[in-house]
Protein backbone atom coordinates (compact mmCIF):
# COMPACT_ATOMS: atom_id res chain seq x y z
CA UNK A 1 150.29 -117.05 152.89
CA UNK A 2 154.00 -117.79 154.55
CA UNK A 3 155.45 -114.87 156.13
CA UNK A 4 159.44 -114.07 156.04
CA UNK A 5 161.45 -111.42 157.68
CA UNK A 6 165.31 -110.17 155.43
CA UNK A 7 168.29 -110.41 157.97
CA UNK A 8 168.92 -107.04 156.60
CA UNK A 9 167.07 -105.92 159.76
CA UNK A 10 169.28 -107.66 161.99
CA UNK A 11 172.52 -106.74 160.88
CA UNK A 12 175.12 -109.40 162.26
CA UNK A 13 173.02 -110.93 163.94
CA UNK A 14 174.13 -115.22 164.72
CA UNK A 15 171.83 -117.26 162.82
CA UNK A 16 170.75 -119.21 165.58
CA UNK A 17 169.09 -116.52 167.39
CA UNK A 18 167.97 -115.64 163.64
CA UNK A 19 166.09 -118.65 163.74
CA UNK A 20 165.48 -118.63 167.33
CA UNK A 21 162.99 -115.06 166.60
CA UNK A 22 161.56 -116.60 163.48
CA UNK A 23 160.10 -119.60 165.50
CA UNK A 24 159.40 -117.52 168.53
CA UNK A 25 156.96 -114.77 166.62
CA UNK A 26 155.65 -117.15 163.82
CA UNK A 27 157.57 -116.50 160.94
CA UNK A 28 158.00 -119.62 158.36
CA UNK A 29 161.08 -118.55 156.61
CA UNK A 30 163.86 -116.05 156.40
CA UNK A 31 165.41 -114.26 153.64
CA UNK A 32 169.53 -114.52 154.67
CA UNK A 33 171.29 -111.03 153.09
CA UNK A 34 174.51 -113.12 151.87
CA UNK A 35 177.34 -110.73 152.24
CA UNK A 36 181.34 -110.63 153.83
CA UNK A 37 179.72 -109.20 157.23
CA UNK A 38 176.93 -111.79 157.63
CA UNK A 39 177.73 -114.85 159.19
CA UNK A 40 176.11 -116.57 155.94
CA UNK A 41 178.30 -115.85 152.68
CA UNK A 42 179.87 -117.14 150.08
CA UNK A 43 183.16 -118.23 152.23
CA UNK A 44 181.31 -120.78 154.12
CA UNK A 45 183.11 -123.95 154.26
CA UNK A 46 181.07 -127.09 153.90
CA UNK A 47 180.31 -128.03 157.43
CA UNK A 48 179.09 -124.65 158.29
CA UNK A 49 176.42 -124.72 155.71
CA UNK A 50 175.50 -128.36 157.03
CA UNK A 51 174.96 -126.36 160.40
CA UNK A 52 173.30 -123.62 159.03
CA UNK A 53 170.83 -125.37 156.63
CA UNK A 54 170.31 -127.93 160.07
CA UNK A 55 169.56 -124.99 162.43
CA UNK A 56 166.76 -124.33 160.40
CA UNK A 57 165.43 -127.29 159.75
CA UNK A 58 165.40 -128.32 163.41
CA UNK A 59 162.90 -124.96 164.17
CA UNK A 60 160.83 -125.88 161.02
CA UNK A 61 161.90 -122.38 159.42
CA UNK A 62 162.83 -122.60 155.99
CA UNK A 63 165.66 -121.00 154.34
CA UNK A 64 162.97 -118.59 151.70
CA UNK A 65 166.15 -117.00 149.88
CA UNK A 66 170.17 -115.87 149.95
CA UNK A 67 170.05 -112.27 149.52
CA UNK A 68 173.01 -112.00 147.04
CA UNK A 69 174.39 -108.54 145.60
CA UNK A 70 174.96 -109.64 141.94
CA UNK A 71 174.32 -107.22 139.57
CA UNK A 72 173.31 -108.73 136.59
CA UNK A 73 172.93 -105.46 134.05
CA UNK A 74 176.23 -104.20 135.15
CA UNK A 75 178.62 -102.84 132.83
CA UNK A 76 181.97 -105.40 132.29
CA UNK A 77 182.47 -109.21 131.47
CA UNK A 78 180.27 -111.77 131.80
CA UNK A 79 182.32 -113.98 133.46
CA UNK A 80 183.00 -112.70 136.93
CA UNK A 81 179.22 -111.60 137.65
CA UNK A 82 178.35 -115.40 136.08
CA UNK A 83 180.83 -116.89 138.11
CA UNK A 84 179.44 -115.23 141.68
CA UNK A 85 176.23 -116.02 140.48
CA UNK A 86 176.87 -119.75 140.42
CA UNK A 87 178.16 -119.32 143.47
CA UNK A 88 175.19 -118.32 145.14
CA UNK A 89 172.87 -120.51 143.70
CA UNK A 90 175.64 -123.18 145.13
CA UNK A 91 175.22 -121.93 148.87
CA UNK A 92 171.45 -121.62 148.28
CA UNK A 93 171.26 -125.10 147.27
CA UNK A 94 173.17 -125.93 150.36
CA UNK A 95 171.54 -124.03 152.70
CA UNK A 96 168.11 -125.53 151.03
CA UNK A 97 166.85 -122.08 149.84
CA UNK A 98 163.95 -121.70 147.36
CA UNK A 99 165.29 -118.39 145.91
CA UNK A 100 168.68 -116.48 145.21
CA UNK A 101 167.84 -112.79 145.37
CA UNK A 102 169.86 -110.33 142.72
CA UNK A 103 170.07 -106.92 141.29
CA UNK A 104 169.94 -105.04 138.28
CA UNK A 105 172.98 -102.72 138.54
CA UNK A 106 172.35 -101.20 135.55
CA UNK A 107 173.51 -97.63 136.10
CA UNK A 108 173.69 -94.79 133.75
CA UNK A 109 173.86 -97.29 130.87
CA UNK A 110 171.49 -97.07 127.50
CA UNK A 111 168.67 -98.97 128.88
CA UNK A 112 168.50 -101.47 126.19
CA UNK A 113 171.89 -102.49 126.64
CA UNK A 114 171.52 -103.15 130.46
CA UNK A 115 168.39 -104.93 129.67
CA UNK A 116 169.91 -106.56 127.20
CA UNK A 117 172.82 -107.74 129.09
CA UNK A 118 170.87 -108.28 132.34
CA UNK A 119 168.95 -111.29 129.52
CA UNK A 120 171.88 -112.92 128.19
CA UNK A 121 172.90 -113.43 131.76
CA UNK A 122 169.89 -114.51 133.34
CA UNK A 123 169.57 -116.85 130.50
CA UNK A 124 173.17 -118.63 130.87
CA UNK A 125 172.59 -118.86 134.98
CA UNK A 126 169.16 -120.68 133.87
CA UNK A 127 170.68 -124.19 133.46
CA UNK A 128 172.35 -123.99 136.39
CA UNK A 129 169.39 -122.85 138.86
CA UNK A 130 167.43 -125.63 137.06
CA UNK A 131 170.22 -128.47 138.01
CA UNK A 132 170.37 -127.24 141.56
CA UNK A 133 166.37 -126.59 142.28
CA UNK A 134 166.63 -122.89 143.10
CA UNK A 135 165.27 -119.95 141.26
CA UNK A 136 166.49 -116.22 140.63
CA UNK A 137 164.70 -113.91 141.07
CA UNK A 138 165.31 -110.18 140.03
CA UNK A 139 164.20 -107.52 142.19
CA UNK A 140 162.68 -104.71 141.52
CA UNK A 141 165.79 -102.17 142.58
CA UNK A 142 167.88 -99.28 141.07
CA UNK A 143 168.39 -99.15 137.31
CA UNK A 144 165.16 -101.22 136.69
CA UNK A 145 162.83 -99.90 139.88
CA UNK A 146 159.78 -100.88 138.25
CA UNK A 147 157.93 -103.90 137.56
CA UNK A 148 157.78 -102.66 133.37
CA UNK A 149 161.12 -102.18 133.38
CA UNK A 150 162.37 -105.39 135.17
CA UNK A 151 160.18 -107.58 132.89
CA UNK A 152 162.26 -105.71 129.59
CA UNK A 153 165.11 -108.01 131.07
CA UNK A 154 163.00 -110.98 131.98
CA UNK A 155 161.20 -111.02 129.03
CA UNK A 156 163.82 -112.96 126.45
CA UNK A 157 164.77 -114.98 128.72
CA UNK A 158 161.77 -117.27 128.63
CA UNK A 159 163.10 -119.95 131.88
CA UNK A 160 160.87 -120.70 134.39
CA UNK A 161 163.86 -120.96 136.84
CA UNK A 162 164.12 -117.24 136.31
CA UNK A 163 161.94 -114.46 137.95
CA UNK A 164 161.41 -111.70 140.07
CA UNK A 165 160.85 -110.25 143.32
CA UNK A 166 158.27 -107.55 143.78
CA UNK A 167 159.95 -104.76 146.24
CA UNK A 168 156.91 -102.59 146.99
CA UNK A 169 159.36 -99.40 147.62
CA UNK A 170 160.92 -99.39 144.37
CA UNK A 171 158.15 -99.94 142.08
CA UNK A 172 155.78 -97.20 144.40
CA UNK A 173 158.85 -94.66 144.11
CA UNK A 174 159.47 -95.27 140.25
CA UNK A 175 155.77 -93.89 139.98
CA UNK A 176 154.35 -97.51 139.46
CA UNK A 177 150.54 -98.24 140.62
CA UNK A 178 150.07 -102.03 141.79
CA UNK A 179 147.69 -102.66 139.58
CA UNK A 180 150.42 -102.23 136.80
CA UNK A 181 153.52 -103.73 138.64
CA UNK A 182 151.37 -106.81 139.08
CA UNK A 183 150.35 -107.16 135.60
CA UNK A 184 153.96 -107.07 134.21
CA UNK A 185 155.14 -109.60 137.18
CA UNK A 186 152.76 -111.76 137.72
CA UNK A 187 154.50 -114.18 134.84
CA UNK A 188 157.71 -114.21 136.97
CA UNK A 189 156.82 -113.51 140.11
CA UNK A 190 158.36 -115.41 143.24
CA UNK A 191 157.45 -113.67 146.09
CA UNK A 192 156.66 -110.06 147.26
CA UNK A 193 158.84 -108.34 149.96
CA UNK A 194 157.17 -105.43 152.13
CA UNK A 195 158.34 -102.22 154.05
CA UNK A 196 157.36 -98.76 155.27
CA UNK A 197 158.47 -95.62 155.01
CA UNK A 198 157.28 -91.80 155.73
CA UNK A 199 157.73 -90.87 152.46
CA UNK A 200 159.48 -90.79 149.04
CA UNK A 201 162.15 -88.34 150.62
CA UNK A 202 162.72 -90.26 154.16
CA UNK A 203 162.61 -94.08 153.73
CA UNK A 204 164.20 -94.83 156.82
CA UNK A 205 162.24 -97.83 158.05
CA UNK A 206 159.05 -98.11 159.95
CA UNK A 207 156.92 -100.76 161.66
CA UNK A 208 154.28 -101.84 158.81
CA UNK A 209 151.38 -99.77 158.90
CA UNK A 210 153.01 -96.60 159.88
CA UNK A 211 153.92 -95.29 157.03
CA UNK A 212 152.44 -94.28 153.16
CA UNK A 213 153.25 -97.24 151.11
CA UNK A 214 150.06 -99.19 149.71
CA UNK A 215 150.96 -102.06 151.19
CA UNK A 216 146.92 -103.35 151.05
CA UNK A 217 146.91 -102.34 147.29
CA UNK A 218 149.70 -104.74 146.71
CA UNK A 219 148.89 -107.50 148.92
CA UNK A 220 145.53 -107.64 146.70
CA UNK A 221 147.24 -107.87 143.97
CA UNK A 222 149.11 -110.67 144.86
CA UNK A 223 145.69 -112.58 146.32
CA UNK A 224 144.05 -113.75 142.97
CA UNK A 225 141.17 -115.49 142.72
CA UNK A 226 141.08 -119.05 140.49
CA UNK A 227 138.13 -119.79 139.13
CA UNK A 228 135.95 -121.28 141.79
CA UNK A 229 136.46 -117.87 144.08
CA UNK A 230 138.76 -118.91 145.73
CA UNK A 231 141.80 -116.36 146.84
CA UNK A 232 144.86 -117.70 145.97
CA UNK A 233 148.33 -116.89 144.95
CA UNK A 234 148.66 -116.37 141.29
CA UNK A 235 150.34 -119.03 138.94
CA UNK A 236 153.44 -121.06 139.95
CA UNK A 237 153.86 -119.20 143.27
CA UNK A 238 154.33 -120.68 146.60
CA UNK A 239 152.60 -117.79 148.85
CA UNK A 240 155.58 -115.99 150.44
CA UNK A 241 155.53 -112.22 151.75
CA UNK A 242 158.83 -110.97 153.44
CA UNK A 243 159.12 -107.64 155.43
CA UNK A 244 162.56 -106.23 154.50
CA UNK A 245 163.52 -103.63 157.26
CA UNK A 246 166.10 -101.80 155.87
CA UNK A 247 168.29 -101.57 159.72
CA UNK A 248 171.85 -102.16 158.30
CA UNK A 249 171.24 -98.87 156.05
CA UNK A 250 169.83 -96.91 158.96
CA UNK A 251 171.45 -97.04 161.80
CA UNK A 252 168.90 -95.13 163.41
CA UNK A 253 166.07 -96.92 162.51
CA UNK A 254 164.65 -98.91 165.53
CA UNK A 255 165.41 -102.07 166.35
CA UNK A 256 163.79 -104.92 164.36
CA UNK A 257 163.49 -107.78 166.94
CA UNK A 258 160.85 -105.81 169.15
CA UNK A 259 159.02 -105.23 166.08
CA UNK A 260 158.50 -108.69 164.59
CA UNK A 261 155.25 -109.73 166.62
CA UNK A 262 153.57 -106.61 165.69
CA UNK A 263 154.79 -106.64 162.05
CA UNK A 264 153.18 -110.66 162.07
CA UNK A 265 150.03 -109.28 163.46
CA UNK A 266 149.88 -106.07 160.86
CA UNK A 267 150.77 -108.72 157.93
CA UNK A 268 147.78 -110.76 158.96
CA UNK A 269 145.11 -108.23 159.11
CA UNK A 270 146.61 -106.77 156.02
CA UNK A 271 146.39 -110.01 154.56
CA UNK A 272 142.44 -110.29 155.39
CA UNK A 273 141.58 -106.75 154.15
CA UNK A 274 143.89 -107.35 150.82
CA UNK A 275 141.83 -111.07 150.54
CA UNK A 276 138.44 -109.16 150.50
CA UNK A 277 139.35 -106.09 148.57
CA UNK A 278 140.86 -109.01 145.77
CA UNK A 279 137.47 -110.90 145.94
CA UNK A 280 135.28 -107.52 145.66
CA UNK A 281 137.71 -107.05 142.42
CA UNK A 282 138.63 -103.74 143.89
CA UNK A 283 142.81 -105.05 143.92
CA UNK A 284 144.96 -102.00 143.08
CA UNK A 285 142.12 -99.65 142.16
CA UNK A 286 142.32 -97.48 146.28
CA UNK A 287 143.47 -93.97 146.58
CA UNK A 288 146.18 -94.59 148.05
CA UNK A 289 148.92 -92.06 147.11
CA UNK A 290 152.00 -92.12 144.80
CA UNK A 291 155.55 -89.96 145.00
């Protein structure tokens, strides 16, 4: 397993001391939230994303995903969401990341129609990610928290180059047991991304470990074991887990960098105990309590 921390945690923050604290505490990739106040977004001229893509590359930390905020079940046109969505699978490309992260958006629509439009987009941004190596993922986020209902979308669109991403808060708060959101996503699943809160009401984020979500319950679901008994990731995955502390949305929330050796350390052990728990065939099946 490859661990990742989101840049959501370090809101701002220059990417070369980004990459200097993924190096330092022995994190192999970073998941870059692509927005106006980041210094990666989609305004970057050509020679910055050279220098971007080559400050990781000189620490050996790879580029896991660009966090984009395209909302591919919103309500409107096509066009503009399709059109920003090329555009981040461009500057992932350039930046040499596996993954471009996006969201449902679906709102208050009928939830067949948001699935439904959430498909046909997915579906024309296919080609696309295919010609440029790097997959979308969905995550599992407002209008489609759960793994069931994210696969509804996924479902007709049948391209390998298009996926998901397993948030652990979403699916746990939309009522979800892991056993079940890793049964619907295992298909389409590119990586899972971790957090902790205190509870359904406060989700301001904690260090991992000191708070309720069933972090072990997912992590062995996500550890399979092939044939031979050996734990592995499931199909056509590459291993990743990224902690996503949610800093930029709490202000008061503590301060990721001092956290990120401990987090490594709790994301190892949890690692081991989700590794035995998936060999024992006891993945998903804990106690461990729902909202």
């Amino acid at each position: 397993m490859k661990l990742a921390f989101s840049t959501l945690g370090l809101p701002g923050l220059p990417v070369r001391d980004v990459v200097r604290l993924a190096a330092e505490h022995g994190y192999q990739g970073v998941e870059l939230r692509a927005h106006p106040e980041e210094p990666v977004h989609l305004g970057l001229g050509p020679a910055e994303r050279t220098a971007v893509a080559a400050e990781f590359r000189a620490a050996g930390v790879a580029v896991l995903t660009v966090a984009g905020y395209v909302q591919v079940a919103a309500a409107g046109p096509d066009a503009p969401v399709l059109a920003e969505l090329r555009e981040l699978l461009t500057l992932a490309h350039d930046l040499g990341a596996e993954y471009v992260r996006v969201f449902p958006g679906g709102g208050d629509q009928d939830p067949d129609e948001a699935d439904a439009t959430a498909a046909r987009r997915l579906a024309a941004a296919a080609p696309y990610a295919h010609d440029v190596g790097v997959r979308v993922l969905l995550e599992t986020h407002d209008s489609h928290r759960t793994g069931a209902a994210v696969c509804r979308a996924l479902g007709p669109v049948g391209h390998l180059d298009v996926g998901a991403v397993w948030d652990v808060l979403h699916t746990w708060l939309g009522g979800e047991d892991p056993a079940t959101s890793y049964a619907v996503l295992a298909p389409h699943l590119g990586y899972v991304q971790v957090k902790d809160v205190a509870s359904a009401e406060d989700t301001t984020p904690l260090p991992l470990g000191a708070g309720v979500l069933p972090l072990r319950a997912c992590l062995a679901e996500w550890l399979r074991e092939d044939a031979t008994g050996t734990t592995l990731p499931g199909p056509g995955r590459t291993g990743w887990v990224c902690w996503e502390y949610e800093k930029r949305w709490y202000p008061q929330a503590a301060e990721l960098a001092p956290l990120l050796a401990a987090g490594r350390d709790r994301l190892h052990a949890l690692l081991a105990e989700a590794s035995q728990d998936a060999r024992r065939g006891t993945a998903g099946r804990g106690a461990e309590a729902r909202p």
